[in-house]
PDB file of N, CA and C in Angstrom:
ATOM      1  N   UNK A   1     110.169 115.235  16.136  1.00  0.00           N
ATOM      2  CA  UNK A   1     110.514 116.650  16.240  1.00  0.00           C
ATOM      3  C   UNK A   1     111.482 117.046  15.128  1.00  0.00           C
ATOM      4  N   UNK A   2     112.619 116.228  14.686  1.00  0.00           N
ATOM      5  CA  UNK A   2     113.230 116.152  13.789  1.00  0.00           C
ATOM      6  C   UNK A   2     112.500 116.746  12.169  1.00  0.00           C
ATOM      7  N   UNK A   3     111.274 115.524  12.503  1.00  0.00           N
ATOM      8  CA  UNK A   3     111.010 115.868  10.686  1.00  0.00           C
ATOM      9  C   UNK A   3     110.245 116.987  10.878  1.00  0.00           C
ATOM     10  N   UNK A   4     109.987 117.855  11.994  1.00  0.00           N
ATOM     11  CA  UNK A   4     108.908 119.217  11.871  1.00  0.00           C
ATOM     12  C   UNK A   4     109.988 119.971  11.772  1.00  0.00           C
ATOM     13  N   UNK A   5     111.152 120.079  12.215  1.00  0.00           N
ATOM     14  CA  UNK A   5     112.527 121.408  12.126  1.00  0.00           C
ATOM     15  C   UNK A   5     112.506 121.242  10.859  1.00  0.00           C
ATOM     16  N   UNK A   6     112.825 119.959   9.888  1.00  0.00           N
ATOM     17  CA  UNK A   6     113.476 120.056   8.813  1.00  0.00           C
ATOM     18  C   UNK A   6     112.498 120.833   7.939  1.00  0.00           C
ATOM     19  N   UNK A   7     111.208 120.488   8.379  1.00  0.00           N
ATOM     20  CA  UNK A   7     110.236 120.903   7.121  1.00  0.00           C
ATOM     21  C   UNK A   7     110.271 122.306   7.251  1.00  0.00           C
ATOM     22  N   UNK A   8     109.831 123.047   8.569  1.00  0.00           N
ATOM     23  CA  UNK A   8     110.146 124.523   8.923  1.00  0.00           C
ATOM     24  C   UNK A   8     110.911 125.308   8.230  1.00  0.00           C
ATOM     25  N   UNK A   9     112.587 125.036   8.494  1.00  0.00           N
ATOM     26  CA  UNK A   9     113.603 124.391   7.733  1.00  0.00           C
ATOM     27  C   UNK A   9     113.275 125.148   6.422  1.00  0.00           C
ATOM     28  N   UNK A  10     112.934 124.746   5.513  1.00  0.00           N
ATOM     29  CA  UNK A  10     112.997 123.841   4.096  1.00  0.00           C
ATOM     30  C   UNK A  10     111.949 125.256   3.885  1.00  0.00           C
ATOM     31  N   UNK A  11     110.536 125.383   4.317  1.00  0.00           N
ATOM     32  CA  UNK A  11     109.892 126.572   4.503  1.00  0.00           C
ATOM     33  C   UNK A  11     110.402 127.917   4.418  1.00  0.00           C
ATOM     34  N   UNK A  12     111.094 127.986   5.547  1.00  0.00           N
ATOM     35  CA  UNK A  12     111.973 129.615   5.897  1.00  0.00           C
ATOM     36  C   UNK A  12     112.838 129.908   4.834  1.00  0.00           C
ATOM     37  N   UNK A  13     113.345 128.750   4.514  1.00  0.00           N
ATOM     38  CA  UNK A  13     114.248 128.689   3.316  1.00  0.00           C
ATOM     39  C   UNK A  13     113.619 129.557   1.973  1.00  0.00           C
ATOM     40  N   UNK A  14     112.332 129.519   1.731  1.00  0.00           N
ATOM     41  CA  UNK A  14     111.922 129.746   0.305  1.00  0.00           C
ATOM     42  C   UNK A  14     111.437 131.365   0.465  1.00  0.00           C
ATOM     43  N   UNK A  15     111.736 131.879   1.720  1.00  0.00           N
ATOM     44  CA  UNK A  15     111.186 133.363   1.399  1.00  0.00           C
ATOM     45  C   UNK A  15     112.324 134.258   1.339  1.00  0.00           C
ATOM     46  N   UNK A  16     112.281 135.338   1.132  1.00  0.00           N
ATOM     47  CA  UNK A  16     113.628 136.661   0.703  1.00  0.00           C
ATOM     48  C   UNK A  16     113.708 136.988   1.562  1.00  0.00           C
ATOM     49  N   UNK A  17     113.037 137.188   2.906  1.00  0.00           N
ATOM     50  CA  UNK A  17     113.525 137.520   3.982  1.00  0.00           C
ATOM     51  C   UNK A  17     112.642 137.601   5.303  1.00  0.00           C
ATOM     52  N   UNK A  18     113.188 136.711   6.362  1.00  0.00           N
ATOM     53  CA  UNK A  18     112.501 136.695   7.470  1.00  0.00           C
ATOM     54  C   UNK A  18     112.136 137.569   8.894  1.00  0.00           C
ATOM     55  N   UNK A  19     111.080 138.136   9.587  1.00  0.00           N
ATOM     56  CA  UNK A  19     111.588 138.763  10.724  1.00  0.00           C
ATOM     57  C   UNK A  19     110.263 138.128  11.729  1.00  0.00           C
ATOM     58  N   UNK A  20     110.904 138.347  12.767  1.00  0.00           N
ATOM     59  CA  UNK A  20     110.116 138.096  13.664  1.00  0.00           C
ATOM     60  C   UNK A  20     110.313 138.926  15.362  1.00  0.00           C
ATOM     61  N   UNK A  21     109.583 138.764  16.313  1.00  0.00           N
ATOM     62  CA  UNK A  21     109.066 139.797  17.040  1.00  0.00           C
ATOM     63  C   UNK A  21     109.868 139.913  18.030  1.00  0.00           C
ATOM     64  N   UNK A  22     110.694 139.039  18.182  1.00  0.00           N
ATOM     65  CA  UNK A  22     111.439 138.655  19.657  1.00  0.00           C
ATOM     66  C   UNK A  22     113.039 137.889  19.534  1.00  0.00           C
ATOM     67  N   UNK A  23     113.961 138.324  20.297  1.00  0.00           N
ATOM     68  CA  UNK A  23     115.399 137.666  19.684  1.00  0.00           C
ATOM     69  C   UNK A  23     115.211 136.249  20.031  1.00  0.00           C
ATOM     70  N   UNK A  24     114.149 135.656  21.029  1.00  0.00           N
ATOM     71  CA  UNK A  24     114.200 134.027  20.758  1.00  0.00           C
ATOM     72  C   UNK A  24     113.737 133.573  19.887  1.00  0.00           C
ATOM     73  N   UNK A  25     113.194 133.714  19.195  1.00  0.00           N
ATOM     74  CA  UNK A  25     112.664 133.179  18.145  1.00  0.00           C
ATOM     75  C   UNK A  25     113.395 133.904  16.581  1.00  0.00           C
ATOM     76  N   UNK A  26     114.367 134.780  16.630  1.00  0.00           N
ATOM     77  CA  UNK A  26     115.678 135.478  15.599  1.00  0.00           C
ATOM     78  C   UNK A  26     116.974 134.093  16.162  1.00  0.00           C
ATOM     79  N   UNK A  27     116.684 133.831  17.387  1.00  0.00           N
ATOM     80  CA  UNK A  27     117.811 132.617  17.376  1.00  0.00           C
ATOM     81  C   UNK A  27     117.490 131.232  16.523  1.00  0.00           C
ATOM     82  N   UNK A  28     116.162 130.818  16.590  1.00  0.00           N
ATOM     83  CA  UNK A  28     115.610 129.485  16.715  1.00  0.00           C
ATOM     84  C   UNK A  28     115.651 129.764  14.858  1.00  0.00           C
ATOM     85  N   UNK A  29     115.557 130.862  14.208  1.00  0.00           N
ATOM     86  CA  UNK A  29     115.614 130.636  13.088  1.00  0.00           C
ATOM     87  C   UNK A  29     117.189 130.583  12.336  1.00  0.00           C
ATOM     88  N   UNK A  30     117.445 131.698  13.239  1.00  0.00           N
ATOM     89  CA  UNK A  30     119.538 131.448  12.799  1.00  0.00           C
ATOM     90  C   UNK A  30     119.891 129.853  13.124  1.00  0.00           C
ATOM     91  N   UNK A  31     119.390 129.573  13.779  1.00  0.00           N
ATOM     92  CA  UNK A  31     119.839 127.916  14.360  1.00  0.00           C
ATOM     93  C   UNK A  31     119.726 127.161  13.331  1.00  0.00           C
ATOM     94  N   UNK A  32     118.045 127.371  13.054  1.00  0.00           N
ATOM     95  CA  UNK A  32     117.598 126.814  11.700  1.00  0.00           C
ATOM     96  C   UNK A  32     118.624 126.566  10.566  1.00  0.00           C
ATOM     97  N   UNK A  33     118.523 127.511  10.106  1.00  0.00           N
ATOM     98  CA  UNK A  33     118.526 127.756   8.718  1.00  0.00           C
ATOM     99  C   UNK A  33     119.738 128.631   8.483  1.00  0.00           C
ATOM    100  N   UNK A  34     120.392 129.411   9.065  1.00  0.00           N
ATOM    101  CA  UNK A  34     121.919 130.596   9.176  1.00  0.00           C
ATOM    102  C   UNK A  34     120.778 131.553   8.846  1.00  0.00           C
ATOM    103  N   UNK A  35     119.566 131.908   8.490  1.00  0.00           N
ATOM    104  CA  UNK A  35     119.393 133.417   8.225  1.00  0.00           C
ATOM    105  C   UNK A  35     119.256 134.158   9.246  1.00  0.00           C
ATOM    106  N   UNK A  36     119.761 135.174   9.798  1.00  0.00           N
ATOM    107  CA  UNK A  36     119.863 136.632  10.333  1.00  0.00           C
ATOM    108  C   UNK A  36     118.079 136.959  10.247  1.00  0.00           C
ATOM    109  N   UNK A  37     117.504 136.631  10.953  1.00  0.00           N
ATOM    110  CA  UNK A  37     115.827 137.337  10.929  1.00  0.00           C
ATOM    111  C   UNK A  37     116.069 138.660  11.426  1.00  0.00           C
ATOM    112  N   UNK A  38     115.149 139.633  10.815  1.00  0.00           N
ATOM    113  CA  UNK A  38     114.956 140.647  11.804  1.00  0.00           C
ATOM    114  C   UNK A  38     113.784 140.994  12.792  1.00  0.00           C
ATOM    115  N   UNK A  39     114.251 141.679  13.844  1.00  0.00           N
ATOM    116  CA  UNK A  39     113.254 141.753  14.829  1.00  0.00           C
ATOM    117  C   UNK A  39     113.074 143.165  14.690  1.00  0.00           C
ATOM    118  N   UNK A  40     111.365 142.983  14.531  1.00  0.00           N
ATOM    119  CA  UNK A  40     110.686 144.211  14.402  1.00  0.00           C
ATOM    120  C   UNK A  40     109.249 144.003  15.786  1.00  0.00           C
ATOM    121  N   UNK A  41     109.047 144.893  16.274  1.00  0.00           N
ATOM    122  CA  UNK A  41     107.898 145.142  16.629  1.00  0.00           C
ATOM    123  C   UNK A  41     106.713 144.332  15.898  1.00  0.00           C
ATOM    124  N   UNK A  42     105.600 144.028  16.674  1.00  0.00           N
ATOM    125  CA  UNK A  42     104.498 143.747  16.227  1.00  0.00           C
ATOM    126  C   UNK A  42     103.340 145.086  16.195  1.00  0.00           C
ATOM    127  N   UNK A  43     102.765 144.721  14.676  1.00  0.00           N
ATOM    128  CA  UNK A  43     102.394 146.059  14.312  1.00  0.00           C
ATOM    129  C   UNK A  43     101.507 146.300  15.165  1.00  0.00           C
ATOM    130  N   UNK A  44     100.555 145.812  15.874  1.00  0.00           N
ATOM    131  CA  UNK A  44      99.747 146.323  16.568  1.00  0.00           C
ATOM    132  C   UNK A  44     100.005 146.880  17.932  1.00  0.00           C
ATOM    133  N   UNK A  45     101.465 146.787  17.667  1.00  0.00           N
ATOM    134  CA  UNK A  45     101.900 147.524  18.784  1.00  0.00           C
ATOM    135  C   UNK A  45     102.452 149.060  18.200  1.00  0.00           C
ATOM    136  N   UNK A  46     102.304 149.658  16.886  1.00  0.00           N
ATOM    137  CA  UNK A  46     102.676 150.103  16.269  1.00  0.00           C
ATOM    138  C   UNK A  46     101.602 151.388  16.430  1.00  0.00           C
ATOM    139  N   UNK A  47     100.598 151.186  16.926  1.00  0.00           N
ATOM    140  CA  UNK A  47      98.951 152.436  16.369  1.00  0.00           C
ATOM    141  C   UNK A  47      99.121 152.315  17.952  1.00  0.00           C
ATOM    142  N   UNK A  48      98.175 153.909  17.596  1.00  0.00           N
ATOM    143  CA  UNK A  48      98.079 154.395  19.221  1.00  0.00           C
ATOM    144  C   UNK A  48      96.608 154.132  20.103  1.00  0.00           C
ATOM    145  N   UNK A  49      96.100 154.443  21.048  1.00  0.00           N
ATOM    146  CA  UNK A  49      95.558 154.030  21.651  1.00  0.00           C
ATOM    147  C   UNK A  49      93.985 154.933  21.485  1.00  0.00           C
ATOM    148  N   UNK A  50      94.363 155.398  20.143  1.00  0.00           N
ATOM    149  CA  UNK A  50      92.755 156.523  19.778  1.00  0.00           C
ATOM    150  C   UNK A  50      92.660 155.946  18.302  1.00  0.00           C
ATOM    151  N   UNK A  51      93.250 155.390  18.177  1.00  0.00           N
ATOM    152  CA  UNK A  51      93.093 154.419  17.260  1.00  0.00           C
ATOM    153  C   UNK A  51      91.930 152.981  17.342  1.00  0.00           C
ATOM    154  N   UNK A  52      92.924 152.245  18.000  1.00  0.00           N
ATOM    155  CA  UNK A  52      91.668 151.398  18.648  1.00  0.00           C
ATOM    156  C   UNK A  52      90.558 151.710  19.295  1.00  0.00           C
ATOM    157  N   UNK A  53      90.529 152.823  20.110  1.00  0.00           N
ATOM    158  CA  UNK A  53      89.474 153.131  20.821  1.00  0.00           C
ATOM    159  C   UNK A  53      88.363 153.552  19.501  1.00  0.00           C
ATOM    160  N   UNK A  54      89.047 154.015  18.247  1.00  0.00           N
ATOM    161  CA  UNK A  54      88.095 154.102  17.236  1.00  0.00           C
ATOM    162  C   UNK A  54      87.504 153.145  16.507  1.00  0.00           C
ATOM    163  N   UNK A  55      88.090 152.225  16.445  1.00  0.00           N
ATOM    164  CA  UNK A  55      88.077 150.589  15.237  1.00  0.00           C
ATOM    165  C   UNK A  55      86.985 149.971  16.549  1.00  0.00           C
ATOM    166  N   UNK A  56      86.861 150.190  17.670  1.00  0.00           N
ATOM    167  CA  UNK A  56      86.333 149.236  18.842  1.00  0.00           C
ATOM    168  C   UNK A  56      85.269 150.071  18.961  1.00  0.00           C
ATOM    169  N   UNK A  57      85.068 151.022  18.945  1.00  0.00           N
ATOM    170  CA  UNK A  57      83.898 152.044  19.771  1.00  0.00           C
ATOM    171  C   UNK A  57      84.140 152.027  21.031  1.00  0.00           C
ATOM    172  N   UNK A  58      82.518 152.238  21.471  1.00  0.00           N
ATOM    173  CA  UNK A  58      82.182 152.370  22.866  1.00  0.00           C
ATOM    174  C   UNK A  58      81.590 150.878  23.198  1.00  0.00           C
ATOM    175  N   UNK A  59      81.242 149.765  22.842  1.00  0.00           N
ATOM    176  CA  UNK A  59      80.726 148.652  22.743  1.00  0.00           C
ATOM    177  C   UNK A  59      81.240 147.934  24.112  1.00  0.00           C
ATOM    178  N   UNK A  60      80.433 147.622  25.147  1.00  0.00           N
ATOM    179  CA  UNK A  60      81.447 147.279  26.456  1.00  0.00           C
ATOM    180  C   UNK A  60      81.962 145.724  26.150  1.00  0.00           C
ATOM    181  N   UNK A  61      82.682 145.446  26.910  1.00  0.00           N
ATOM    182  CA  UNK A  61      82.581 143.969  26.908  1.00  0.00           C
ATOM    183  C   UNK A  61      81.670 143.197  27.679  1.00  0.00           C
ATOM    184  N   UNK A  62      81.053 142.010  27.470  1.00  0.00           N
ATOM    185  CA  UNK A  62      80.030 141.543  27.785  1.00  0.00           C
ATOM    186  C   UNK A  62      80.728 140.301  28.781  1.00  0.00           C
ATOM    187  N   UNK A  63      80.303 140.296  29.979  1.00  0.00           N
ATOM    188  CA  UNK A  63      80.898 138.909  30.699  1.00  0.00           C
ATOM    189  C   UNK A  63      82.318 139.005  31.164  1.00  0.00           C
ATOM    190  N   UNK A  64      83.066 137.772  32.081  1.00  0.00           N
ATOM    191  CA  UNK A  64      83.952 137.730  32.058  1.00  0.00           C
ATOM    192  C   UNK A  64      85.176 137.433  31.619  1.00  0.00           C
ATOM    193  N   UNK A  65      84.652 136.522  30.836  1.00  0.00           N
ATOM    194  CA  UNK A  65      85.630 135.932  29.463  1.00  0.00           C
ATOM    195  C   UNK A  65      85.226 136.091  27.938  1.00  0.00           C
ATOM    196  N   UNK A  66      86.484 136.649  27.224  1.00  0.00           N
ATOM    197  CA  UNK A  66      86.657 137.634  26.317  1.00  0.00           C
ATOM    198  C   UNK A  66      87.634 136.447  24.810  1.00  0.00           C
ATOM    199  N   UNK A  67      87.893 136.585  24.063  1.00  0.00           N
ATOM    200  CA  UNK A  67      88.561 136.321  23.253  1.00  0.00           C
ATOM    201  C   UNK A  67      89.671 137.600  22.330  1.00  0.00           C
ATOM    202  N   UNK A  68      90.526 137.756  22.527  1.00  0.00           N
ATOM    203  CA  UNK A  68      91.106 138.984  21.199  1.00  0.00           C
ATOM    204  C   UNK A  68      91.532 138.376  20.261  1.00  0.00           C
ATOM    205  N   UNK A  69      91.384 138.560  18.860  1.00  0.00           N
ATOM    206  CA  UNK A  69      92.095 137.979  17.943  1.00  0.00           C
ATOM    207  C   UNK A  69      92.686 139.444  16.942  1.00  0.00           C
ATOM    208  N   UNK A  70      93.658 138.983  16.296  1.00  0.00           N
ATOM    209  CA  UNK A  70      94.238 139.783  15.439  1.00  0.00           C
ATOM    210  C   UNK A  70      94.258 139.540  14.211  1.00  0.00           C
ATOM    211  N   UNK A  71      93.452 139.829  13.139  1.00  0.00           N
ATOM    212  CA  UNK A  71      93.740 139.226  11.558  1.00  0.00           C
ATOM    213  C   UNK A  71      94.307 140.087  10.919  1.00  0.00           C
ATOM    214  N   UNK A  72      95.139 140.082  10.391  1.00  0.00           N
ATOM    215  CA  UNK A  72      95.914 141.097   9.115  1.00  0.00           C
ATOM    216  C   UNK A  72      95.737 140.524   7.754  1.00  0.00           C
ATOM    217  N   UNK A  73      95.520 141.199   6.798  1.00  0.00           N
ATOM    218  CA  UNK A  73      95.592 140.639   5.488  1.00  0.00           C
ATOM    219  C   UNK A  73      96.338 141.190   4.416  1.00  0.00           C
TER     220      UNK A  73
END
């Protein structure tokens, strides 16, 4: 567990600035490393709900088990 923090670590280290979605995980990186992450919202929590209903259509879902994924690029 050691050598996965350090590498993380060593990672977080090389960018200008970190944020992430939730203050546990703004701790686990201050712990890390001393940087101050900021916590922002996740963007897809960001668009409204005629939004998606547009990107999705009318297309039902099929069955009872579903997958969601989110890709950003």
């Amino acid at each position: 567990m050691k050598e996965e923090s350090e590498r993380i670590r060593h990672e977080l280290l090389e960018y200008d600035a970190v944020s992430v979605r939730e203050q546990g995980s703004a701790d686990i990186v201050r712990d890390l490393t001393g940087i101050e992450a900021e916590i922002l919202p996740d963007p897809v929590a960001l668009l409204d709900k005629e939004y998606w209903e547009e990107l999705v259509g009318a297309a039902p879902i099929r069955g009872k088990e579903y997958i969601v994924s989110f890709i950003f690029n």
